[in-house]
C-alpha atoms as a PDB file:
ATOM      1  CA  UNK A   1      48.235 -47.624 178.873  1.00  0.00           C
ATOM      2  CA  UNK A   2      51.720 -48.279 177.531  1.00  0.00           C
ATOM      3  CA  UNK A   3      51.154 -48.439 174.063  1.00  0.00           C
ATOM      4  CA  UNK A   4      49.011 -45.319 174.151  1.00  0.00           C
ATOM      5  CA  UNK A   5      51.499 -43.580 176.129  1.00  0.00           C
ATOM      6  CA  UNK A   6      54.126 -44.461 173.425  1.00  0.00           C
ATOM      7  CA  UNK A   7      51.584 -43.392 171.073  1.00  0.00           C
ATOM      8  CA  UNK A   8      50.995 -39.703 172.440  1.00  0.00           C
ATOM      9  CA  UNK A   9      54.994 -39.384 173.068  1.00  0.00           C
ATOM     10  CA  UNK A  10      55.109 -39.391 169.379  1.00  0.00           C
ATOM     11  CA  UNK A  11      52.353 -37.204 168.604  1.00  0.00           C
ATOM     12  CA  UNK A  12      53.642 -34.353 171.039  1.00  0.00           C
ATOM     13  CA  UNK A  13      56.905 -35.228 171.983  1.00  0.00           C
ATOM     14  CA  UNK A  14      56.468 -35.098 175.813  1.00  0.00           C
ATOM     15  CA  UNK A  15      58.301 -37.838 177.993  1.00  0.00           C
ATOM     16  CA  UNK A  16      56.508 -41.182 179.355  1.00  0.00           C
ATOM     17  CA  UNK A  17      55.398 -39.560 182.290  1.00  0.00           C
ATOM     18  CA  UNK A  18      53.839 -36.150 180.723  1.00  0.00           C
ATOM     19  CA  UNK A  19      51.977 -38.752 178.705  1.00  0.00           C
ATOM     20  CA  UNK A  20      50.906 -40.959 181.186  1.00  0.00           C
ATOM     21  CA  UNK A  21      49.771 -38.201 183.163  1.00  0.00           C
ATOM     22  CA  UNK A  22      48.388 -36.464 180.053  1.00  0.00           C
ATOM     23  CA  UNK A  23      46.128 -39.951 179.497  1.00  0.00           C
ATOM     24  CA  UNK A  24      44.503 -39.618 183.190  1.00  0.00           C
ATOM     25  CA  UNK A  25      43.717 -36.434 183.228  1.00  0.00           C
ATOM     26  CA  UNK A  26      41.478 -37.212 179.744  1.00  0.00           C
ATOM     27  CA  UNK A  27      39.728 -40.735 180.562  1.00  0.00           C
ATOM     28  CA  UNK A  28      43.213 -42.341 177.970  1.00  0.00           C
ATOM     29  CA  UNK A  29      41.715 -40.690 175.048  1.00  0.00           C
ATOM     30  CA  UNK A  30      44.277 -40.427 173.332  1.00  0.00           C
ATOM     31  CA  UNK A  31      42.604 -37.662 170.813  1.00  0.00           C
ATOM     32  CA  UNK A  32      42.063 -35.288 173.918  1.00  0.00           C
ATOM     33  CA  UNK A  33      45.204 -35.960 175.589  1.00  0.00           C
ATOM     34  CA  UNK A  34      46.424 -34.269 172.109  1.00  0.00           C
ATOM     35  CA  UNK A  35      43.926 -31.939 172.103  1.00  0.00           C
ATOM     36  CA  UNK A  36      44.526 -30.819 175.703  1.00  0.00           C
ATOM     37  CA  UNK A  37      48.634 -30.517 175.453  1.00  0.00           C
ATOM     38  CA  UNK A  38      48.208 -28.217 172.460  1.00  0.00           C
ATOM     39  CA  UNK A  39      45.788 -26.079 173.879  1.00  0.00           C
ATOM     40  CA  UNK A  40      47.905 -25.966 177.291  1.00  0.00           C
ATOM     41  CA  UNK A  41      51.744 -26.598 175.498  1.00  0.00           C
ATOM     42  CA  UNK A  42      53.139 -23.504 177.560  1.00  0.00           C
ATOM     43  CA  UNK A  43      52.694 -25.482 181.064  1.00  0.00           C
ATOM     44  CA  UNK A  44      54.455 -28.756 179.814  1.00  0.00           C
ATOM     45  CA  UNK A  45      57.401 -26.729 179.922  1.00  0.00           C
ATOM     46  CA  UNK A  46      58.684 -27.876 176.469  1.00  0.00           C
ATOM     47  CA  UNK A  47      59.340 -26.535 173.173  1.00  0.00           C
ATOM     48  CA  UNK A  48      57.228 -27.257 170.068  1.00  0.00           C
ATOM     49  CA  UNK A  49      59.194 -29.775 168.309  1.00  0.00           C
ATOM     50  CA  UNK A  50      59.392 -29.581 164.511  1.00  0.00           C
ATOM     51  CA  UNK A  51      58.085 -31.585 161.993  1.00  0.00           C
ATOM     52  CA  UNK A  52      60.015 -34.003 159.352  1.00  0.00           C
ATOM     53  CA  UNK A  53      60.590 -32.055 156.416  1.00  0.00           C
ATOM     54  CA  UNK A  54      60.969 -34.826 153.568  1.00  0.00           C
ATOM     55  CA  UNK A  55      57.620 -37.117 155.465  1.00  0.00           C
ATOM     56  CA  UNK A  56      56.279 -33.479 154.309  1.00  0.00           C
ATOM     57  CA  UNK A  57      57.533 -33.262 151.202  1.00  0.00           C
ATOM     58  CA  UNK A  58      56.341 -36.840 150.862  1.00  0.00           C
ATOM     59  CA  UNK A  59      52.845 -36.266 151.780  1.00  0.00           C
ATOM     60  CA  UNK A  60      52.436 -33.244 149.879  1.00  0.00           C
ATOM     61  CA  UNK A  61      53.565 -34.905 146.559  1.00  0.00           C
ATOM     62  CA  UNK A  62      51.013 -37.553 146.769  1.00  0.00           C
ATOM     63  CA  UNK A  63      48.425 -34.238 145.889  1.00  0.00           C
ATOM     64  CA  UNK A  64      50.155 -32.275 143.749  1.00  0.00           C
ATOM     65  CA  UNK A  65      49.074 -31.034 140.306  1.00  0.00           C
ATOM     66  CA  UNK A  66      50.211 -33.126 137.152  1.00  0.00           C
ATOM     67  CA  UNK A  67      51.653 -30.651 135.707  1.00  0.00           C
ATOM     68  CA  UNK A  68      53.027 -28.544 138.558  1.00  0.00           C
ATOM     69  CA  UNK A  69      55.122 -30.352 141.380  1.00  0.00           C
ATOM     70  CA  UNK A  70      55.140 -27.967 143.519  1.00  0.00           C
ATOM     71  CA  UNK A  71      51.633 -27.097 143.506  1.00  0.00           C
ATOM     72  CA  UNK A  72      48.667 -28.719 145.310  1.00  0.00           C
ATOM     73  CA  UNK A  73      45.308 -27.691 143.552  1.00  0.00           C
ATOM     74  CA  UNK A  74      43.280 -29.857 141.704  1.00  0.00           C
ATOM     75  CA  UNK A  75      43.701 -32.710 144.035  1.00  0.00           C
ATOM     76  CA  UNK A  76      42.608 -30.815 146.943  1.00  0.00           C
ATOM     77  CA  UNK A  77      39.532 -32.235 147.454  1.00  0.00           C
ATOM     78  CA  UNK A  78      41.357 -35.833 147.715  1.00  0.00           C
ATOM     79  CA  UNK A  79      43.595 -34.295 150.166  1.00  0.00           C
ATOM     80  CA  UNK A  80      40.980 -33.282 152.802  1.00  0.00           C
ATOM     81  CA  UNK A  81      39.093 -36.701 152.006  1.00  0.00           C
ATOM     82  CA  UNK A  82      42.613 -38.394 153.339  1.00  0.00           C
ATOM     83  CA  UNK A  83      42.773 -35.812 156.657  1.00  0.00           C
ATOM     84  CA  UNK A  84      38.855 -36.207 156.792  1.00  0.00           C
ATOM     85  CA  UNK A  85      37.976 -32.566 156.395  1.00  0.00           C
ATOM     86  CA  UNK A  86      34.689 -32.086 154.147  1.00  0.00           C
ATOM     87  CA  UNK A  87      35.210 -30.176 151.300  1.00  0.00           C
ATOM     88  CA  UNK A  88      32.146 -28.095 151.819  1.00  0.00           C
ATOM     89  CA  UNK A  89      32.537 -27.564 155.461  1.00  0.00           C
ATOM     90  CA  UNK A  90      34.600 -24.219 156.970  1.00  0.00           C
ATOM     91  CA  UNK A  91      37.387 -26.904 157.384  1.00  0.00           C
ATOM     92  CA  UNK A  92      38.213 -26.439 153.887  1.00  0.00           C
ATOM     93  CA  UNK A  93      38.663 -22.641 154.135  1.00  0.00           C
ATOM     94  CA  UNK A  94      40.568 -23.108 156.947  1.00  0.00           C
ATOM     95  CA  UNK A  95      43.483 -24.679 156.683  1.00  0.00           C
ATOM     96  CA  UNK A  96      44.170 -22.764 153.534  1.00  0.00           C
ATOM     97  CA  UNK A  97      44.623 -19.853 156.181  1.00  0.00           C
ATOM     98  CA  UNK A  98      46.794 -21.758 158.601  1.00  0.00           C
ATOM     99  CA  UNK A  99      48.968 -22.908 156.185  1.00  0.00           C
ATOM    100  CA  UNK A 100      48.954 -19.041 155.216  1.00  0.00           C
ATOM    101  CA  UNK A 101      48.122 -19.782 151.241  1.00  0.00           C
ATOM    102  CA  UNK A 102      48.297 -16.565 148.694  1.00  0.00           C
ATOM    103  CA  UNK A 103      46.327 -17.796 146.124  1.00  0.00           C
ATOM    104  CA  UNK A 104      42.883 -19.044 146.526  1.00  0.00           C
ATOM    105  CA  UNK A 105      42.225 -23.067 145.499  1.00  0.00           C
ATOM    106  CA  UNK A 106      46.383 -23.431 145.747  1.00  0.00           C
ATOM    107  CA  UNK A 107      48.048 -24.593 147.993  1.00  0.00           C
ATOM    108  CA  UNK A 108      52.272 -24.435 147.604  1.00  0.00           C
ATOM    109  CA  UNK A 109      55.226 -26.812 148.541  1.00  0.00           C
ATOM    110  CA  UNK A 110      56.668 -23.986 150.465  1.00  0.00           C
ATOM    111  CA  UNK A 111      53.409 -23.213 152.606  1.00  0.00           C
ATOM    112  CA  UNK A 112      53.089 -26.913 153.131  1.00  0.00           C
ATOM    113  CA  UNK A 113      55.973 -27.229 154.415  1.00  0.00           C
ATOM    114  CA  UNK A 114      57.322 -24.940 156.310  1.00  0.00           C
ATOM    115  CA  UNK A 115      54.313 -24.001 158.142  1.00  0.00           C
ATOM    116  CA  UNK A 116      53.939 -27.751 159.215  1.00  0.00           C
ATOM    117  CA  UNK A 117      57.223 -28.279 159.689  1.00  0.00           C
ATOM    118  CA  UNK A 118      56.856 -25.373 162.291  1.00  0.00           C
ATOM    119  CA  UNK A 119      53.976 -27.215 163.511  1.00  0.00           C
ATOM    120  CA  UNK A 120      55.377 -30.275 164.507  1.00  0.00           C
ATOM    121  CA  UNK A 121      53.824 -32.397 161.810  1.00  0.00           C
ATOM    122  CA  UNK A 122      55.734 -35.314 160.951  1.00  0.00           C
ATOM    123  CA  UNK A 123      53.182 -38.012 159.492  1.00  0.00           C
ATOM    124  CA  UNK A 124      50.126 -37.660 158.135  1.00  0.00           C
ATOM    125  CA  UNK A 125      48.415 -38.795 161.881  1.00  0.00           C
ATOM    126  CA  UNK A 126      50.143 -36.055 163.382  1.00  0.00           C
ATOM    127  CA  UNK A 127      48.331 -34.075 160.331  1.00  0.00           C
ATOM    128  CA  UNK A 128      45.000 -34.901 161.152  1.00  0.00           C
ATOM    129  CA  UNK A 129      46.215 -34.218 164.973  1.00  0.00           C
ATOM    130  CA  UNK A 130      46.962 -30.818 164.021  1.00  0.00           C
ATOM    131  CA  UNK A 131      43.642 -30.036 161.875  1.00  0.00           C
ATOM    132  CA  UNK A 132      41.745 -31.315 165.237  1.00  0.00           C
ATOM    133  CA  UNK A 133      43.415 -29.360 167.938  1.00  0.00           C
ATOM    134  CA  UNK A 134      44.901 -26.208 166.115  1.00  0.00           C
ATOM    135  CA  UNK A 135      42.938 -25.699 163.307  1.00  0.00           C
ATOM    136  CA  UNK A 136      39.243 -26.847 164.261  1.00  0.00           C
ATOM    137  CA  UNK A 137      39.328 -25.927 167.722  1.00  0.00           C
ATOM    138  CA  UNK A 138      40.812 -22.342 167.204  1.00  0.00           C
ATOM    139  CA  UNK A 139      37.580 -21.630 164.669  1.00  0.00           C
ATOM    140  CA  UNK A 140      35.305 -21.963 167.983  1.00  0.00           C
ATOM    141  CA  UNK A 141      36.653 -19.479 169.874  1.00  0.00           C
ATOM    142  CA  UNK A 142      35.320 -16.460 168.718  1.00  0.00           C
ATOM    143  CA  UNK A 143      38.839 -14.232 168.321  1.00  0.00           C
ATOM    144  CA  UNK A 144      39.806 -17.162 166.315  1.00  0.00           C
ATOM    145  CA  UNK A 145      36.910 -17.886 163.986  1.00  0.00           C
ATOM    146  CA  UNK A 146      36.834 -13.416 163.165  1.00  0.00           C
ATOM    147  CA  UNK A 147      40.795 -13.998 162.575  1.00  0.00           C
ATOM    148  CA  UNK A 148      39.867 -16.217 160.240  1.00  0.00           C
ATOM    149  CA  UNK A 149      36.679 -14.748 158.588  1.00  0.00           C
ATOM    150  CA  UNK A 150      38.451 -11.504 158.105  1.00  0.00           C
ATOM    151  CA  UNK A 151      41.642 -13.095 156.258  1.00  0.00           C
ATOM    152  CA  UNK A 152      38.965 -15.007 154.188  1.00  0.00           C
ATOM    153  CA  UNK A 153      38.058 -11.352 151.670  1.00  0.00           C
ATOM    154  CA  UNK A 154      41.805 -11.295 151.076  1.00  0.00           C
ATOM    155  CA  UNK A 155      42.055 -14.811 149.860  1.00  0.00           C
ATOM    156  CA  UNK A 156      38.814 -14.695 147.937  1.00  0.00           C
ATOM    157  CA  UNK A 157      39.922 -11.529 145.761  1.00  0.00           C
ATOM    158  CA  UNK A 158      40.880 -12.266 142.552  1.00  0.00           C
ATOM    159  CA  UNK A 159      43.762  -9.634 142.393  1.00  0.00           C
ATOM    160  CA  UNK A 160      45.572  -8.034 145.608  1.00  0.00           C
ATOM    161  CA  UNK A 161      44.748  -4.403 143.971  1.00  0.00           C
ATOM    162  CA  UNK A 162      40.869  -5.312 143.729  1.00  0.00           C
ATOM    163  CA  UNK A 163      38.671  -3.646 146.583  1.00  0.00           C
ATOM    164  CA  UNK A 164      35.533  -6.060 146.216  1.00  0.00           C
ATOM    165  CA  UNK A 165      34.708  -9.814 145.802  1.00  0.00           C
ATOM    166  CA  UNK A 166      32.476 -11.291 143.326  1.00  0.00           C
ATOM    167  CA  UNK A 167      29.325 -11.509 144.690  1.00  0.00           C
ATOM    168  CA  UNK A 168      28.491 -14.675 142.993  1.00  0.00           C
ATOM    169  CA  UNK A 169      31.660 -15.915 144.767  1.00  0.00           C
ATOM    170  CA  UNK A 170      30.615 -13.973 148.471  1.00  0.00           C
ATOM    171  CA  UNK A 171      26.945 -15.717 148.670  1.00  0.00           C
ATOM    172  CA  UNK A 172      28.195 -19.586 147.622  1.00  0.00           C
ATOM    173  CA  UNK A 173      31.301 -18.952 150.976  1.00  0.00           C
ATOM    174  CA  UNK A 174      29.020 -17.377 153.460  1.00  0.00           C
ATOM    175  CA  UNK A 175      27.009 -20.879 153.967  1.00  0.00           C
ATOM    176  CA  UNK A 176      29.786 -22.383 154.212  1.00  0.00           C
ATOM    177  CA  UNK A 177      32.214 -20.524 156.524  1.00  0.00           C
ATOM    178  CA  UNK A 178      28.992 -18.378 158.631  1.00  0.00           C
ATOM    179  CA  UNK A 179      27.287 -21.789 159.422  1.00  0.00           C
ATOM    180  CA  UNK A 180      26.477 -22.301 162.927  1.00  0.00           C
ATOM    181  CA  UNK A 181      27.486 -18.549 163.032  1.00  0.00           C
ATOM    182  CA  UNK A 182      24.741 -16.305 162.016  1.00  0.00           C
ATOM    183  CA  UNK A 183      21.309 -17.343 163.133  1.00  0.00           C
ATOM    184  CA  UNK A 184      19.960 -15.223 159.921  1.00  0.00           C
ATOM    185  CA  UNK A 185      22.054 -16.546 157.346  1.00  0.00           C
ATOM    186  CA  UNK A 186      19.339 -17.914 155.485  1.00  0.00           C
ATOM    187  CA  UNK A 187      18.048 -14.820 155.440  1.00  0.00           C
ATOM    188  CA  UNK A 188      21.178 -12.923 154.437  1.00  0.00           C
ATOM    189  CA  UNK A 189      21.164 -14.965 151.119  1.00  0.00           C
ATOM    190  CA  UNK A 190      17.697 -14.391 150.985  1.00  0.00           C
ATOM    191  CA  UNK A 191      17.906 -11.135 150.907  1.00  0.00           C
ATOM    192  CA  UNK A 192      21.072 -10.820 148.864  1.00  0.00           C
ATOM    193  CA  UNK A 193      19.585 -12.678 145.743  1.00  0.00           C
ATOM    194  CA  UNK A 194      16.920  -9.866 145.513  1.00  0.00           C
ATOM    195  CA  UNK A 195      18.955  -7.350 145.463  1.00  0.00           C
ATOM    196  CA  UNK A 196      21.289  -6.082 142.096  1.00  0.00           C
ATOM    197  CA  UNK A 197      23.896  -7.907 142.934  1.00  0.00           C
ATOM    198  CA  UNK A 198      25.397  -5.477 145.661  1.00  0.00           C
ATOM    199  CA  UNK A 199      29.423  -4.802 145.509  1.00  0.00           C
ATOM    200  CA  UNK A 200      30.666  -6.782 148.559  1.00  0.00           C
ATOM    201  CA  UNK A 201      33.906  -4.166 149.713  1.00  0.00           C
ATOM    202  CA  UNK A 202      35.767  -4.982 153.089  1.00  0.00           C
ATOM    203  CA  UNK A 203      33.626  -3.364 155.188  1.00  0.00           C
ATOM    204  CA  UNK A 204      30.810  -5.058 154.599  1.00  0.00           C
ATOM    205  CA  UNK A 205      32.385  -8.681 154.647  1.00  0.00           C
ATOM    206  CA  UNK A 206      33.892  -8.128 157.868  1.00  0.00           C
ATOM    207  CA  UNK A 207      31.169  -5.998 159.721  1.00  0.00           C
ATOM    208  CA  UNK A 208      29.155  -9.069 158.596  1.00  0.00           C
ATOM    209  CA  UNK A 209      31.318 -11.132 160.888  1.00  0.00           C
ATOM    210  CA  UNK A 210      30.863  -9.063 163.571  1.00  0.00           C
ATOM    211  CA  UNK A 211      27.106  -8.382 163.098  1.00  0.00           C
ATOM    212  CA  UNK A 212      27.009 -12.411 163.036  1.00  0.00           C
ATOM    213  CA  UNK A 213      28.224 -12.490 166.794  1.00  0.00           C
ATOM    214  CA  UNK A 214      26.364  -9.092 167.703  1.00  0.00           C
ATOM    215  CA  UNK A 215      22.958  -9.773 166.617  1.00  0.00           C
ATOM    216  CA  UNK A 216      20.024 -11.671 169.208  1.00  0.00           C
ATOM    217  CA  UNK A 217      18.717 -14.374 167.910  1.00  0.00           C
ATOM    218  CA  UNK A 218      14.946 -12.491 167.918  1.00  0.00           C
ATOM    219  CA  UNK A 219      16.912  -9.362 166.654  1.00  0.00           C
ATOM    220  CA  UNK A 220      15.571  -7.223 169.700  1.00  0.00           C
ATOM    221  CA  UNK A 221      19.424  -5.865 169.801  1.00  0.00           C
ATOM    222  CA  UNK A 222      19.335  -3.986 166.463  1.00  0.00           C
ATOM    223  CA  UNK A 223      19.852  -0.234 166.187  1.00  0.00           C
ATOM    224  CA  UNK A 224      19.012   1.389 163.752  1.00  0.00           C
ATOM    225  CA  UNK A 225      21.626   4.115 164.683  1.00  0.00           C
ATOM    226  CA  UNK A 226      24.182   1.474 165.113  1.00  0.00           C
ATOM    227  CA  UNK A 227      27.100   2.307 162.153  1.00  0.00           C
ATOM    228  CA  UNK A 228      26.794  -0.755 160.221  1.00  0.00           C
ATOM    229  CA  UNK A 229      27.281  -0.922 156.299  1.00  0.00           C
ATOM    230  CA  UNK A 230      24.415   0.267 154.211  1.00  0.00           C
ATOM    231  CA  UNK A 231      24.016  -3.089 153.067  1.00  0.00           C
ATOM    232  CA  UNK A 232      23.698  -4.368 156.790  1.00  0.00           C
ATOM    233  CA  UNK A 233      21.137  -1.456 157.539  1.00  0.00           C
ATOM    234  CA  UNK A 234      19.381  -2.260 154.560  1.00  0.00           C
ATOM    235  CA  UNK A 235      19.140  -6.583 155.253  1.00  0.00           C
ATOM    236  CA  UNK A 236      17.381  -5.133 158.916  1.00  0.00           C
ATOM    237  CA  UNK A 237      14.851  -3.108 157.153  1.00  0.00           C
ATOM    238  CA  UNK A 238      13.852  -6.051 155.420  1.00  0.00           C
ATOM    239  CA  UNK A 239      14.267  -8.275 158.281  1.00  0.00           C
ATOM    240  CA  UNK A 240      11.828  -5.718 160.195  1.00  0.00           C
ATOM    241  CA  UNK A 241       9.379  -5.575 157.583  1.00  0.00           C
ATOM    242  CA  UNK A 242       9.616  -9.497 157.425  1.00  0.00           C
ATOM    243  CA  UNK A 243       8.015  -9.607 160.808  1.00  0.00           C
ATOM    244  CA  UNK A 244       5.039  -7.309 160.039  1.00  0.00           C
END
């Protein structure tokens, strides 16, 4: 248990004996002890030690674009390969918001880093720790997966001043970030492709999100009184007329 206690102190920074203790309390997993002291940092009684700026700096540059050194974009894809994120899992979408990225498909040096930094990241294991117990974790609670969702039409707009998405754009992320989500997201696309390709504003990207956790899965819980989007009201027709 050493070893693996020597090996958590460096992932979270808590003395031999937080770590120790940390290891029985999850079966010396060494992955849940991490996962478990981030989710429950307040009761260690210590303070969220900061990364290493230049291992940052370091790790960034090994993605960054060839012509733009501060800029990681066109070797994203390798980058989540390395952390072992899928590039066409919700993973993808998601750290772009933790790291608080302005510009979707770009990543900067100065997002990197200092929002790492902040995070305690100082290697690329403590990386992968991170995306595992901060990132990944946070999108199954449901405040933290609608934090999410909703930052998502900001980052997919083309231009701040714009007040819609594409909608070739809106039905290629909803698979990807709604999975597991919306029991009639099949559907949804479904239903989407027949229409004239309908503008997709704020309202109706978020209230998605929150129809997603709202709706039964037999849709007995659907009103049509209920002040959802016209696009929303209009998917339920069809889903009712589905059924007949």
């Amino acid at each position: 248990r050493r070893n693996l206690a020597k090996q958590l102190q460096s992932l979270t920074g808590v003395s031999r004996k937080a770590a120790e203790d940390l290891l029985a309390r999850n079966g010396d997993d060494v992955q849940r002890a991490v996962n478990y002291f981030f989710n429950n940092q307040s009761s260690f009684g210590t303070k969220k030690k900061k990364g290493d700026v230049n291992e940052l700096k370091k790790i960034f540059q090994k993605y960054v674009d060839d012509d733009d050194p501060k800029v990681m974009q066109e070797k994203y894809g390798e980058f989540l390969e390395d952390i072992g994120v899928p590039e066409d899992e919700v993973g993808s979408f998601a750290i772009p918001w933790k790291l608080k990225a302005q510009e979707m498909g770009k990543i900067e040096e100065k997002e990197f880093v200092t929002t790492l930094c902040e995070e305690g990241v100082d290697s690329m294991a403590t990386l992968k720790s991170w995306v595992k117990s901060s990132v990944m974790q946070e999108l199954d609670r449901e405040d933290g997966f609608k934090e999410f969702y909703f930052w998502m039409f900001e980052y997919l707009k083309e231009e701040s001043k714009r007040k819609t998405i594409d909608f070739d754009i809106a039905i290629e992320v909803w698979p990807v970030v709604l999975k597991g989500k919306f029991a009639f997201l099949d559907k949804w696309i479904e239903f989407l492709k027949q229409e004239t390709k309908p503008k997709i504003n704020k309202d109706v990207w978020d209230q998605l999100g929150e129809f997603a956790f709202y709706i039964k899965d037999d849709f007995s819980n659907w009103d049509p009184a209920g002040a959802w989007p016209v696009l929303i009201d209009s998917f339920a027709e069809w889903m009712e007329k589905q059924k007949k």
